[in-house]
N, C-alpha and C. Protein backbone atom coordinates (compact mmCIF):
# COMPACT_ATOMS: atom_id res chain seq x y z
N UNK A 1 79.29 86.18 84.59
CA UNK A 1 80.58 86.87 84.56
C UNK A 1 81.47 86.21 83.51
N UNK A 2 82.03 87.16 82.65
CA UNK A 2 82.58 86.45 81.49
C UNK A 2 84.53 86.09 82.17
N UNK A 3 85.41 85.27 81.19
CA UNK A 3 86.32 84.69 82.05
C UNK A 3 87.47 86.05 82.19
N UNK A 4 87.28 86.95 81.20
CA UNK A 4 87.98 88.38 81.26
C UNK A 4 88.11 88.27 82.77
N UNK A 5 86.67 88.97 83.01
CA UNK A 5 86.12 89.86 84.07
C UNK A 5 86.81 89.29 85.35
N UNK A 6 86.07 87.74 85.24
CA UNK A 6 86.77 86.59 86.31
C UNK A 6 88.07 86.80 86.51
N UNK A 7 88.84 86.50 85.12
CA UNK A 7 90.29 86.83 85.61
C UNK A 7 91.18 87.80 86.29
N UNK A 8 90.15 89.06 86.14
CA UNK A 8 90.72 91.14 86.52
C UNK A 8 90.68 90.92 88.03
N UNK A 9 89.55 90.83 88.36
CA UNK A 9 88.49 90.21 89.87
C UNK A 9 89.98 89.18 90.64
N UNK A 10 90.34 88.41 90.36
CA UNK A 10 91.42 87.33 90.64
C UNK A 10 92.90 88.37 90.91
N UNK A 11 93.28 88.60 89.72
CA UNK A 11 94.31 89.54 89.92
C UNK A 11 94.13 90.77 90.70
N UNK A 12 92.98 91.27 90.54
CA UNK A 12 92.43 92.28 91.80
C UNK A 12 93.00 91.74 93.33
N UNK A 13 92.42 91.08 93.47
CA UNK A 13 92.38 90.31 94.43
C UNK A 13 93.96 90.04 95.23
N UNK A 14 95.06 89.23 94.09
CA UNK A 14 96.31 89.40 94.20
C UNK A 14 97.21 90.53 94.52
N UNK A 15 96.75 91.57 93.81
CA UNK A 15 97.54 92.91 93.71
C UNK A 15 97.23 92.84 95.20
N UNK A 16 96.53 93.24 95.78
CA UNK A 16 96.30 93.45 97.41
C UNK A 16 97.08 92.75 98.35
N UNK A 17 97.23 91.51 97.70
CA UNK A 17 97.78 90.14 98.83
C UNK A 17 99.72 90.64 98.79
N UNK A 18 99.65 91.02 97.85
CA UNK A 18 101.21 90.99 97.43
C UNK A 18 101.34 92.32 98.18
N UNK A 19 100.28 93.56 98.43
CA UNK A 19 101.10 94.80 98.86
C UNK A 19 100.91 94.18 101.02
N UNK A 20 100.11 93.42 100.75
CA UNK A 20 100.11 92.98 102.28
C UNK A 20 101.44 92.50 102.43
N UNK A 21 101.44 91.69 101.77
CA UNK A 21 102.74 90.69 102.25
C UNK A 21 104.01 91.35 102.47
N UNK A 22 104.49 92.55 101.13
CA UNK A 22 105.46 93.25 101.37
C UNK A 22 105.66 94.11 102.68
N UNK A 23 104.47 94.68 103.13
CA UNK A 23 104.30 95.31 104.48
C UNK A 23 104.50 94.41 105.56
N UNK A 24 104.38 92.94 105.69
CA UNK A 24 104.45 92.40 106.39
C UNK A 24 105.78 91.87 106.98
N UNK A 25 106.53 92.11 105.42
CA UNK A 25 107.46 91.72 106.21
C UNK A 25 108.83 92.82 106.26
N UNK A 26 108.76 94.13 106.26
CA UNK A 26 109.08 94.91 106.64
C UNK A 26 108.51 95.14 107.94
N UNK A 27 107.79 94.79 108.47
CA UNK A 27 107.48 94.57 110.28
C UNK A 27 108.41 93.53 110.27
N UNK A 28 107.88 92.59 109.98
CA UNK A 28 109.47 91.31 110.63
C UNK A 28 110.72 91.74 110.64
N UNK A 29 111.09 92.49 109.43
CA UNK A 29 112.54 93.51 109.21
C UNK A 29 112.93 94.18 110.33
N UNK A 30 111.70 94.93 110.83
CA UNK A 30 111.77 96.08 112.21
C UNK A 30 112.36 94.80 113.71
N UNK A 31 111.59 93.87 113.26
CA UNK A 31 111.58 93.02 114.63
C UNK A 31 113.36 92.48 114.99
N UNK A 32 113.94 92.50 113.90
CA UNK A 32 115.38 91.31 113.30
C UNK A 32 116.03 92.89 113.82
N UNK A 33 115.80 93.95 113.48
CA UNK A 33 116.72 94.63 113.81
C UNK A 33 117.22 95.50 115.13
N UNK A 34 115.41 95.64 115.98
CA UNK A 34 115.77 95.77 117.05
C UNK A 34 116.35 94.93 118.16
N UNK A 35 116.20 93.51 117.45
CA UNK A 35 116.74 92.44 118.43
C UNK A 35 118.22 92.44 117.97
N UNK A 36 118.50 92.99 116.98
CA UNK A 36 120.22 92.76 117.00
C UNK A 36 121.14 94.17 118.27
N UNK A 37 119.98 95.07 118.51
CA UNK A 37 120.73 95.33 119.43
C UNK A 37 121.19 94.39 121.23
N UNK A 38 120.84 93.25 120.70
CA UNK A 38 121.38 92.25 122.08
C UNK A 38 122.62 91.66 121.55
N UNK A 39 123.02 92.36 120.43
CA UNK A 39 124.53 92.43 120.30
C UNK A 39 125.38 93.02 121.00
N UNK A 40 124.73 94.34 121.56
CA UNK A 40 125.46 95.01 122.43
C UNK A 40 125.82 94.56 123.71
N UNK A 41 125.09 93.11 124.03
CA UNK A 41 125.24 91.97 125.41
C UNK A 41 126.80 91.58 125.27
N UNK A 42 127.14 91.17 123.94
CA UNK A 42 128.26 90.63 123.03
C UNK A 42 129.38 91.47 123.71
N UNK A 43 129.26 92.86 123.42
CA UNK A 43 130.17 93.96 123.76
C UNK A 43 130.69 93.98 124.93
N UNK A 44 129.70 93.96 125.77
CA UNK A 44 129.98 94.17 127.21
C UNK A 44 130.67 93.25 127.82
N UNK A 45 130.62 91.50 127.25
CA UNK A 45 131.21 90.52 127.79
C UNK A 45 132.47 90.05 127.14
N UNK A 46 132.96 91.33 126.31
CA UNK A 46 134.01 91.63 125.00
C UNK A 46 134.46 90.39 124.08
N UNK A 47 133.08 89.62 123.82
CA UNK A 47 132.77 88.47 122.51
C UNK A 47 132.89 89.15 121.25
N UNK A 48 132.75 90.02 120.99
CA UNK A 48 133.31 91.37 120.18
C UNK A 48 133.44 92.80 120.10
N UNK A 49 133.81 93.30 119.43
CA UNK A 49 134.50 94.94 119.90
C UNK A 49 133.56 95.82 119.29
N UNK A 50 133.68 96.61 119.66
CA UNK A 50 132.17 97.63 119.66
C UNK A 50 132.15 98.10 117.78
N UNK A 51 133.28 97.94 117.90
CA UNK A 51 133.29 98.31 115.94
C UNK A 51 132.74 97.47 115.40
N UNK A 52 133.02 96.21 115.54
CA UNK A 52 132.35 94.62 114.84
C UNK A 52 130.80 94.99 115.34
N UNK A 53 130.70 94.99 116.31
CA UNK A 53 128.90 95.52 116.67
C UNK A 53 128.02 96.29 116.10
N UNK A 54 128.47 97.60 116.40
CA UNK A 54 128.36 98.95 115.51
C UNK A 54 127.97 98.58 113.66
N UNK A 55 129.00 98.33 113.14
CA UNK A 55 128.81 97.75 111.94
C UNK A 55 127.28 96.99 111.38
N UNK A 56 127.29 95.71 112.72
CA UNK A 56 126.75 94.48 111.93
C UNK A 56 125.39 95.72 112.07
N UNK A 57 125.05 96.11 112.99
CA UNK A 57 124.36 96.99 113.72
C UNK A 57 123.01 97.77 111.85
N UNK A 58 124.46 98.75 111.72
CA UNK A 58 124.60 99.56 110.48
C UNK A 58 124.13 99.00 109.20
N UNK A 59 124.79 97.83 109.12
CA UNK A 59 124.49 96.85 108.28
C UNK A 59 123.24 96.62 107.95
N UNK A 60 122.37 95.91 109.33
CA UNK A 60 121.07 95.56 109.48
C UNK A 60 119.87 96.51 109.16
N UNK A 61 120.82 98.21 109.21
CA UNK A 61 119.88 99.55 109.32
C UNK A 61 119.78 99.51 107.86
N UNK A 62 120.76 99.00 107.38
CA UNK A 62 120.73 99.34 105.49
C UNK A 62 120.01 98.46 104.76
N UNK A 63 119.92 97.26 105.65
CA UNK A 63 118.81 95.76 105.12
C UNK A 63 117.61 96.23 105.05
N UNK A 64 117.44 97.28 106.24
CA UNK A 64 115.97 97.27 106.37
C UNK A 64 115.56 98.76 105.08
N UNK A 65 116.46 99.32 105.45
CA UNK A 65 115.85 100.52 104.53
C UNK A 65 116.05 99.95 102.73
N UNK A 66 116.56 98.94 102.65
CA UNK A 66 116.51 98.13 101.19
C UNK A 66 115.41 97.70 101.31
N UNK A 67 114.58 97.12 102.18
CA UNK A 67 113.17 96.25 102.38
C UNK A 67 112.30 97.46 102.34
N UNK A 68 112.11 98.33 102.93
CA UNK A 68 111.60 99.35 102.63
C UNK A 68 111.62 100.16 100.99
N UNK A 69 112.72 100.14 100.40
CA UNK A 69 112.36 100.84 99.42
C UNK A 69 111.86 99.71 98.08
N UNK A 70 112.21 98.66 98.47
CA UNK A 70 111.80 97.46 97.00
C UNK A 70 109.91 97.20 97.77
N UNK A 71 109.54 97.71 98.99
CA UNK A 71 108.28 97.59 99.66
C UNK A 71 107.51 98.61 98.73
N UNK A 72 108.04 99.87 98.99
CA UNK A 72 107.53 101.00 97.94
C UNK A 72 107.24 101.00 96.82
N UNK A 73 108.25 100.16 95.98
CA UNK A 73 107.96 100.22 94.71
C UNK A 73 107.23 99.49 94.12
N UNK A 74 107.18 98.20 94.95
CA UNK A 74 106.03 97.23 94.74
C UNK A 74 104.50 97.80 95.45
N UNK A 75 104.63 98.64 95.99
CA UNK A 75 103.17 99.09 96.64
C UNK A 75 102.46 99.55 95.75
N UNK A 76 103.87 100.50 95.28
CA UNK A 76 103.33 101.48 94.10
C UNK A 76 102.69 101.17 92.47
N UNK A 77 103.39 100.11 92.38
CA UNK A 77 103.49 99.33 91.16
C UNK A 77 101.96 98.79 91.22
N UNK A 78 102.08 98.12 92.44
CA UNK A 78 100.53 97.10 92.68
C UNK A 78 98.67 98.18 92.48
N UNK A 79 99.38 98.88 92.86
CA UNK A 79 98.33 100.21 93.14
C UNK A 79 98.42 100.88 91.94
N UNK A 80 98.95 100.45 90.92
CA UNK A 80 98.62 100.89 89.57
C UNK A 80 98.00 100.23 88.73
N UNK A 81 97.91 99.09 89.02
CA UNK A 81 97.69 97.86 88.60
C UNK A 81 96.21 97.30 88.95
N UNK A 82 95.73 97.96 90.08
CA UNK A 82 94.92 97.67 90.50
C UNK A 82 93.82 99.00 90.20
N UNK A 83 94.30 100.20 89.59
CA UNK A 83 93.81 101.51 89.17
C UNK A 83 93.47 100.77 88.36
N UNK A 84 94.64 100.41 86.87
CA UNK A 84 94.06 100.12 85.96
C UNK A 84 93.06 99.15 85.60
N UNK A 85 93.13 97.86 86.85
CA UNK A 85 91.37 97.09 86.80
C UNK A 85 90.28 97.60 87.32
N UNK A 86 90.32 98.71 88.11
CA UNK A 86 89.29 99.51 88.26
C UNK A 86 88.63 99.97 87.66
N UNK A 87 89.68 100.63 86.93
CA UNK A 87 88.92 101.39 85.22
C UNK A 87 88.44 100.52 83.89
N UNK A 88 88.26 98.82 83.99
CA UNK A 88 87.80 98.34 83.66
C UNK A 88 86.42 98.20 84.01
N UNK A 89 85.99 98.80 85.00
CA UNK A 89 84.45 98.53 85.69
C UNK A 89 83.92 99.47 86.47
N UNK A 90 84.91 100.32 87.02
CA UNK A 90 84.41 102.00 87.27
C UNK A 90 84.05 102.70 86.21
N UNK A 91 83.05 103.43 86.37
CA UNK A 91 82.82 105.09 85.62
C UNK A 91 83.18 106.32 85.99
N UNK A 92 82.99 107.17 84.94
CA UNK A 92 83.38 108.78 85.55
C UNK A 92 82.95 108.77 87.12
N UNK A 93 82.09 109.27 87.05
CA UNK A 93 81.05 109.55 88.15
C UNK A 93 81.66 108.93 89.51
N UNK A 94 82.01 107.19 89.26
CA UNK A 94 82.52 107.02 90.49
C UNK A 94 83.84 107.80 91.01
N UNK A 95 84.15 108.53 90.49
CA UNK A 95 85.62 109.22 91.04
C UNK A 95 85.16 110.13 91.78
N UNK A 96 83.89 110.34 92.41
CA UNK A 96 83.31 111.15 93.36
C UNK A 96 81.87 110.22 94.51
N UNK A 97 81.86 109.37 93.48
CA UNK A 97 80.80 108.56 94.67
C UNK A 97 81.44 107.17 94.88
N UNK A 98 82.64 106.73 94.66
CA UNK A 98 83.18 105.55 95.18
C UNK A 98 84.49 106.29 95.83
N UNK A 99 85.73 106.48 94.88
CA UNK A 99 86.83 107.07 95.30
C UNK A 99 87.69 107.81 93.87
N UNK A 100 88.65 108.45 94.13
CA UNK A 100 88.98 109.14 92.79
C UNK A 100 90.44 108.69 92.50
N UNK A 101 91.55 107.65 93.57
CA UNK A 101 92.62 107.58 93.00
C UNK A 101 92.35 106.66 91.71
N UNK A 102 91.19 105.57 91.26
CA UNK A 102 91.88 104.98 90.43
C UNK A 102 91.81 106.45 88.72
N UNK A 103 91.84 107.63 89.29
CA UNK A 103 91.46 108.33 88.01
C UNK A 103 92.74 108.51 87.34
N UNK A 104 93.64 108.64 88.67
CA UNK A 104 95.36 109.11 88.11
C UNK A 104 96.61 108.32 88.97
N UNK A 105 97.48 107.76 88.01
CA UNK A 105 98.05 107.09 88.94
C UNK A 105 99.11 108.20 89.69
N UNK A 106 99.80 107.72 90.65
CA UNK A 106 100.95 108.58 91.19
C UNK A 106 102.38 108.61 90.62
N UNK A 107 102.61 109.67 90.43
CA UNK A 107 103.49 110.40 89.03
C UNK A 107 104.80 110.16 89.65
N UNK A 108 105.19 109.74 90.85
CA UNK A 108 106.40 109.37 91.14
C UNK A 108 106.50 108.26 92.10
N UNK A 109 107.35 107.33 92.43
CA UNK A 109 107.66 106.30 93.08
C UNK A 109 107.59 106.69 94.62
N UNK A 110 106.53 107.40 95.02
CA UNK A 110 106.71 107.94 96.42
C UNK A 110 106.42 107.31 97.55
N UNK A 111 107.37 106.80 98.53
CA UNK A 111 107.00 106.00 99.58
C UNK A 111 105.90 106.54 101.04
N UNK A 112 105.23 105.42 100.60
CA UNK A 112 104.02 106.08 101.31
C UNK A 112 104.03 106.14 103.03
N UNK A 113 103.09 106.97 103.75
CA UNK A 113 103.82 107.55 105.07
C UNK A 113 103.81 106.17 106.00
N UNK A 114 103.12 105.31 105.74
CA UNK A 114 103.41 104.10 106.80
C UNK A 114 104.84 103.72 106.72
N UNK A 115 105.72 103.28 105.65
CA UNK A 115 106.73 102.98 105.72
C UNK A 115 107.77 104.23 105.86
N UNK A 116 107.65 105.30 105.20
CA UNK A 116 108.23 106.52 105.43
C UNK A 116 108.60 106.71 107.50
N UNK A 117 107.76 106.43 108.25
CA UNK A 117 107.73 106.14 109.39
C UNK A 117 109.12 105.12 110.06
N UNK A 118 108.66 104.09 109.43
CA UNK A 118 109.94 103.02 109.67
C UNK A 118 111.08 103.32 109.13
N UNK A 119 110.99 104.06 107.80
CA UNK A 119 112.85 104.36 107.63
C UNK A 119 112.92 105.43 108.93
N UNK A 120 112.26 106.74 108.99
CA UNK A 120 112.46 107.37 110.10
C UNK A 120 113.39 106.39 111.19
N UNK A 121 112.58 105.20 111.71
CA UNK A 121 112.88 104.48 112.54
C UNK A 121 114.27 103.78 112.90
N UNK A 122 114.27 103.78 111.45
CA UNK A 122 115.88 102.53 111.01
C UNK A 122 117.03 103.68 111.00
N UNK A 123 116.65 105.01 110.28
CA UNK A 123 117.46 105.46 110.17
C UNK A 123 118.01 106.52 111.98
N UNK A 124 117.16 106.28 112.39
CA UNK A 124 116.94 107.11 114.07
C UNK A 124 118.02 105.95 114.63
N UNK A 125 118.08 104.80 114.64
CA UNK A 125 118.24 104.07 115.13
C UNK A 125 119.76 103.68 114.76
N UNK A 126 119.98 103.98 113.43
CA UNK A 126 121.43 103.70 113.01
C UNK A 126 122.44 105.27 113.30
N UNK A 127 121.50 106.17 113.67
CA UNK A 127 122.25 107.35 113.80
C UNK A 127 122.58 107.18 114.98
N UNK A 128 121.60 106.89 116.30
CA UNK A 128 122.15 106.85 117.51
C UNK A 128 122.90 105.77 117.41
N UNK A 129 123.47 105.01 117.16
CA UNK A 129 124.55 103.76 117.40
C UNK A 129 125.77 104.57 116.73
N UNK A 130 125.76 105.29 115.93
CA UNK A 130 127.09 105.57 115.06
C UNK A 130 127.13 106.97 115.62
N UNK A 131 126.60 107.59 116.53
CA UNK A 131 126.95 108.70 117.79
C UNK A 131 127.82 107.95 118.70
N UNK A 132 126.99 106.86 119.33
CA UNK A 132 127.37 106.75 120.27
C UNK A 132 129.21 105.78 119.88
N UNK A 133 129.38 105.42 118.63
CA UNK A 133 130.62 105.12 118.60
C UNK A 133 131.92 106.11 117.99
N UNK A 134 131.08 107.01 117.69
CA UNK A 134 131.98 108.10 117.44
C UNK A 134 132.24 108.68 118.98
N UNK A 135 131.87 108.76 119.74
CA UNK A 135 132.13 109.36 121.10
C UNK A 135 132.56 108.68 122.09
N UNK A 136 132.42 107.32 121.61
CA UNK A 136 133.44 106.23 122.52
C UNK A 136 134.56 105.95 121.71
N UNK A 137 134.47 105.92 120.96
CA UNK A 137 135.61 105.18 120.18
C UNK A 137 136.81 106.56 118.84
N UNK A 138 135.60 107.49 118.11
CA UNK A 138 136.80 107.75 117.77
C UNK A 138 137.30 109.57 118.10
N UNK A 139 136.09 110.07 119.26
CA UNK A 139 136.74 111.31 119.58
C UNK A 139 137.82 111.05 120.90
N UNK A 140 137.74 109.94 121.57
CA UNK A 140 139.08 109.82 122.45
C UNK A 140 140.81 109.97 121.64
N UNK A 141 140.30 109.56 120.65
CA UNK A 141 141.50 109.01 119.59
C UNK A 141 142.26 110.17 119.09
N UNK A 142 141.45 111.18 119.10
CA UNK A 142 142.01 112.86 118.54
C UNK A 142 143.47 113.63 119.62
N UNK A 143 143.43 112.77 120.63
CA UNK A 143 144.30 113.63 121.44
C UNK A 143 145.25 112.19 121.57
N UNK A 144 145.45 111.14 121.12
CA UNK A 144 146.47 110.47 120.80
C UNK A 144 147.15 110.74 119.83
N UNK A 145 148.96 109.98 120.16
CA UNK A 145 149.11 109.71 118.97
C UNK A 145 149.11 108.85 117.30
N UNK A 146 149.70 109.48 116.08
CA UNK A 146 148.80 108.91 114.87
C UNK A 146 149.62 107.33 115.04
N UNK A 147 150.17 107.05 116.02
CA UNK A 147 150.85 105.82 115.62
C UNK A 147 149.54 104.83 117.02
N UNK A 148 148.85 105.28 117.37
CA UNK A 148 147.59 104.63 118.08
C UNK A 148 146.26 104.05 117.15
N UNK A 149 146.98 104.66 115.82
CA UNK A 149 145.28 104.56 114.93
C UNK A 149 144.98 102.92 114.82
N UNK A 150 143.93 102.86 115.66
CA UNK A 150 143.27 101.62 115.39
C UNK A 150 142.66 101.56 114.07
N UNK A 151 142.69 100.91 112.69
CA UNK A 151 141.92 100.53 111.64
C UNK A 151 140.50 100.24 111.87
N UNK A 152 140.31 99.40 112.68
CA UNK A 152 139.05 99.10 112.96
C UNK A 152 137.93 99.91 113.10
N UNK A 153 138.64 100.91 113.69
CA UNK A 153 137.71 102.17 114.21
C UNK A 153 136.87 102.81 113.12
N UNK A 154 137.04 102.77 111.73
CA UNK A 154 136.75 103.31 110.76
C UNK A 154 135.56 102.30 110.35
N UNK A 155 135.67 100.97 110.86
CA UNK A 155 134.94 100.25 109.99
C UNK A 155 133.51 100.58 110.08
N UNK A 156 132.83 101.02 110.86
CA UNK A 156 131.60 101.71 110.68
C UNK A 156 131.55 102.63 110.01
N UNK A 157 132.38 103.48 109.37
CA UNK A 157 131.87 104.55 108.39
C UNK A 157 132.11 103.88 106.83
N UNK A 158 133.14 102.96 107.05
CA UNK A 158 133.14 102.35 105.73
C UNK A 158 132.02 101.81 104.82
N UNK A 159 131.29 101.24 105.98
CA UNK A 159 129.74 100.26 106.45
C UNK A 159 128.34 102.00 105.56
N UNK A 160 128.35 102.82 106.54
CA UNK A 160 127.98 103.58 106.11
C UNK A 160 128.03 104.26 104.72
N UNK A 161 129.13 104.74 104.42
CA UNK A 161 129.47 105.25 102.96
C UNK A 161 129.02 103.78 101.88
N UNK A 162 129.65 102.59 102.26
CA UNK A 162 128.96 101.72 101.54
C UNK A 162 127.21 101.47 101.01
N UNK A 163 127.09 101.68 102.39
CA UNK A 163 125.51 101.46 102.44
C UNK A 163 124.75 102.61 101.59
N UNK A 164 125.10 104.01 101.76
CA UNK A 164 124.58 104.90 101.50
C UNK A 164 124.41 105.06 99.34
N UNK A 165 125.64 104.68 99.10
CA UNK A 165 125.95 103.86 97.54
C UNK A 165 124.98 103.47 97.17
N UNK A 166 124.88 102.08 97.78
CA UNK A 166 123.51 100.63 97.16
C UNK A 166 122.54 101.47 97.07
N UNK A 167 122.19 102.18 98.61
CA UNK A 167 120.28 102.58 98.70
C UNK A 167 120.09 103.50 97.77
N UNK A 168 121.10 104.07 97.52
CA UNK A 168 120.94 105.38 96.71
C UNK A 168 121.04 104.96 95.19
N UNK A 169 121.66 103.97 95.08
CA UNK A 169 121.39 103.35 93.46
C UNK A 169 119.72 102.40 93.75
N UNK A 170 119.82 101.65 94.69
CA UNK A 170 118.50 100.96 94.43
C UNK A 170 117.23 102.05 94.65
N UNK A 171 116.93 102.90 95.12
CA UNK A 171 116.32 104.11 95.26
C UNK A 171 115.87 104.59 93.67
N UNK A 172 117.03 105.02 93.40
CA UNK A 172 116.89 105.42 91.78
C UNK A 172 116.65 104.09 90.99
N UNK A 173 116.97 103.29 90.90
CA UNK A 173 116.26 102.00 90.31
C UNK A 173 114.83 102.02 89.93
N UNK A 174 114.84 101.75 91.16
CA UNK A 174 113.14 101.71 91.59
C UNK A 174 112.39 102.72 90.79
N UNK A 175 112.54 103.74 91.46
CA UNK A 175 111.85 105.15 90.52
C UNK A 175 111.91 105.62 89.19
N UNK A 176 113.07 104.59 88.52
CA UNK A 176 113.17 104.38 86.88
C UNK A 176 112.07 103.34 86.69
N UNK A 177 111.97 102.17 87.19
CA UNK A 177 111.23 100.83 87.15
C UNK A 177 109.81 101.21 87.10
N UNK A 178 109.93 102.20 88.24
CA UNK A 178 107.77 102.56 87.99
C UNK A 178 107.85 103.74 87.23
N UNK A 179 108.55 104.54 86.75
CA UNK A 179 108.30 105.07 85.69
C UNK A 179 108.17 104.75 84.25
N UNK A 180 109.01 103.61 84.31
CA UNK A 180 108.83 102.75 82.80
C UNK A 180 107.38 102.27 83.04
N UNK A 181 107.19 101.52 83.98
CA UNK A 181 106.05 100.76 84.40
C UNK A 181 104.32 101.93 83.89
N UNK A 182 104.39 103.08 84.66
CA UNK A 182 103.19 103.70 84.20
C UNK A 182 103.32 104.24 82.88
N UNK A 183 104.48 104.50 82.06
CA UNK A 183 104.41 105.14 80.52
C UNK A 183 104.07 103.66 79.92
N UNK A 184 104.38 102.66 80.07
CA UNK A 184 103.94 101.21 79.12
C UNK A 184 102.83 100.47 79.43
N UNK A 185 101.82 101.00 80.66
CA UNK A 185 101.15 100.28 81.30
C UNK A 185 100.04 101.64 81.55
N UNK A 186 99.79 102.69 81.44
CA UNK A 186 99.26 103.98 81.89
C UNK A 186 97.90 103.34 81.99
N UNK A 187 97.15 102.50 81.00
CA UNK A 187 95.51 102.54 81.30
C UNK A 187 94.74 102.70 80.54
N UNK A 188 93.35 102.55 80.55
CA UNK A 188 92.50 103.52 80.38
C UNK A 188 92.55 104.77 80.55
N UNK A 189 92.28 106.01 79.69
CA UNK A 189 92.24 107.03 80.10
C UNK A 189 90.97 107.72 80.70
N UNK A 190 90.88 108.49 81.85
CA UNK A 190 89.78 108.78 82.77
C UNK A 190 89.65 110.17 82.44
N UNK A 191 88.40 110.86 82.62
CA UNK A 191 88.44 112.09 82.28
C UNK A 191 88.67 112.42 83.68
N UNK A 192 89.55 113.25 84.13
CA UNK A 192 89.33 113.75 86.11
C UNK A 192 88.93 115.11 86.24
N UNK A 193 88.67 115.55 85.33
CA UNK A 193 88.05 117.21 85.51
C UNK A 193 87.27 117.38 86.43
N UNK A 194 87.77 118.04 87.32
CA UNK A 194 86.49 118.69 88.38
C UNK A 194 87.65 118.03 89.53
N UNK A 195 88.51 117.07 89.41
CA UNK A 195 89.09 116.10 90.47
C UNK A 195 90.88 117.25 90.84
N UNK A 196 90.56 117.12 92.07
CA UNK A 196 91.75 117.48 92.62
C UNK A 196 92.48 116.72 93.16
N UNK A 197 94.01 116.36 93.11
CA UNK A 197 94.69 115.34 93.43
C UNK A 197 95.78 116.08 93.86
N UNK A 198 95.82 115.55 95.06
CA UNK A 198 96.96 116.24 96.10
C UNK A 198 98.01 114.96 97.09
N UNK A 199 98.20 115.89 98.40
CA UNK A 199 98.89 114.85 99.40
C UNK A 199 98.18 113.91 99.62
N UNK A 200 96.73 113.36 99.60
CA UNK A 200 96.35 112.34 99.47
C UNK A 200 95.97 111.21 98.61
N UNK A 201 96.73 111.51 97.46
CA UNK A 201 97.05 110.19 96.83
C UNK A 201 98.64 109.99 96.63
N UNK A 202 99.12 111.25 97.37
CA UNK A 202 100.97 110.79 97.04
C UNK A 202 101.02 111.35 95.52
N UNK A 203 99.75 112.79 95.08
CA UNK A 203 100.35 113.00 93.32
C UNK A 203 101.16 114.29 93.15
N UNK A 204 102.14 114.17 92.60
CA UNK A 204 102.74 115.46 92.06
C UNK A 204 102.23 116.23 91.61
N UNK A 205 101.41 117.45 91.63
CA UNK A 205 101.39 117.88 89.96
C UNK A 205 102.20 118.66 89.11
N UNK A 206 101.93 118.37 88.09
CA UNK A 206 103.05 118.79 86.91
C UNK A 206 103.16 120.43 86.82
C-alpha cells in the first residue's frame, strides 16, 4: 500500500469518527435539556419566576437546535469527503454492486432524518413551555389594567425572536459553507447514468 493510499484509508477512517462524535453529542444536548426542565422544581418553591424559567428553558431549546444544525453541516461536509475517497478506489460498476451515494454528492446542506427528529423534539418541547406561559402568565393580563404590565412577562418572546435571528443566520451559514465546500472540493467525476438519486441520499434534483 503506497503512503497516498495509507493516508485516504486514515482520513477515511476520521471522517466517520468526527460524524460519530457530532451525533454524540447532540444526544448529550437532548439529555442537558430535558433535565433543565427540573427548573420548573425552582418555580414552584418561587427560587424563580416562571419568566426567568421559561426563558432559560427557550434558551437551552435554541442551544440545542444550534448543535443540531453545525451537526448537519459537519455530517454533510464529512460525507463528502469521504465520497470523494471513495472515488479514489471505487469504480463505475460499484455504484450498483457496493453502493451509489459516493457517485453524487448531496446538492444541499440537508439535515438528515435522525437529527431532523430531535429538532422536532427541541422544538415540541420549547413550544409547549411557551404555551403553557402564555396561558399562565400573559392571557390573564388582557383583562387588567395597562398600568399592571409586568416587563418581565415578555422576556420569553424576546428570548424567542432572538433565538429565531442566530438559527436562522447560522442555518444559512452553514448551507453557504457546504456549498462553497462541494464547488471547490466536487471530486472525481463519476459517470451515474443508469443511477437514480432520490430521498435516499437527501439529493435534490436539478
Amino acid at each position: 500500500m503506497s503512503n497516498r493510499e495509507e493516508f485516504l484509508l486514515k482520513m477515511y477512517d476520521q471522517m466517520f469518527n468526527d460524524i460519530n462524535r457530532h451525533i454524540m453529542v447532540v444526544w448529550q444536548s437532548i439529555g442537558v435539556l430535558v433535565g433543565a426542565f427540573a427548573i420548573f422544581a425552582l418555580v414552584e418553591k418561587n427560587i424563580i419566576s416562571l419568566d426567568i424559567a421559561t426563558s432559560i428553558i427557550l434558551l437551552l431549546s435554541a442551544w440545542l437546535v444550534a448543535h443540531l444544525f453545525d451537526a448537519a453541516y459537519w455530517y454533510n461536509r464529512n460525507l463528502a469527503v469521504i465520497a470523494n475517497i471513495e472515488r479514489q478506489f471505487l469504480l463505475k460498476s460499484d455504484l450498483k454492486e457496493i453502493h451509489y451515494y459516493f457517485g453524487s454528492h448531496r446538492q444541499k446542506n440537508k439535515m438528515i432524518e435522525h437529527l431532523r427528529i430531535q429538532l422536532s423534539l427541541g422544538g415540541a418541547l420549547a413550544g409547549l413551555v411557551l404555551l403553557y406561559h402564555f396561558f399562565d402568565r400573559v392571557v390573564p393580563g388582557f383583562s387588567s389594567p395597562i398600568s399592571n404590565f409586568e416587563p418581565a412577562r415578555s422576556l420569553p418572546y424576546i428570548v424567542v425572536v432572538a433565538a429565531i435571528i442566530y438559527l436562522w443566520k447560522l442555518k444559512v451559514d452553514a448551507a453557504e459553507k457546504y456549498k462553497e465546500f462541494i464547488a471547490n472540493s466536487p471530486g472525481i467525476e463519476v459517470d451515474t447514468t443508469g443511477v437514480n438519486y432520490g430521498k435516499g441520499h437527501g439529493h435534490t434534483p436539478s
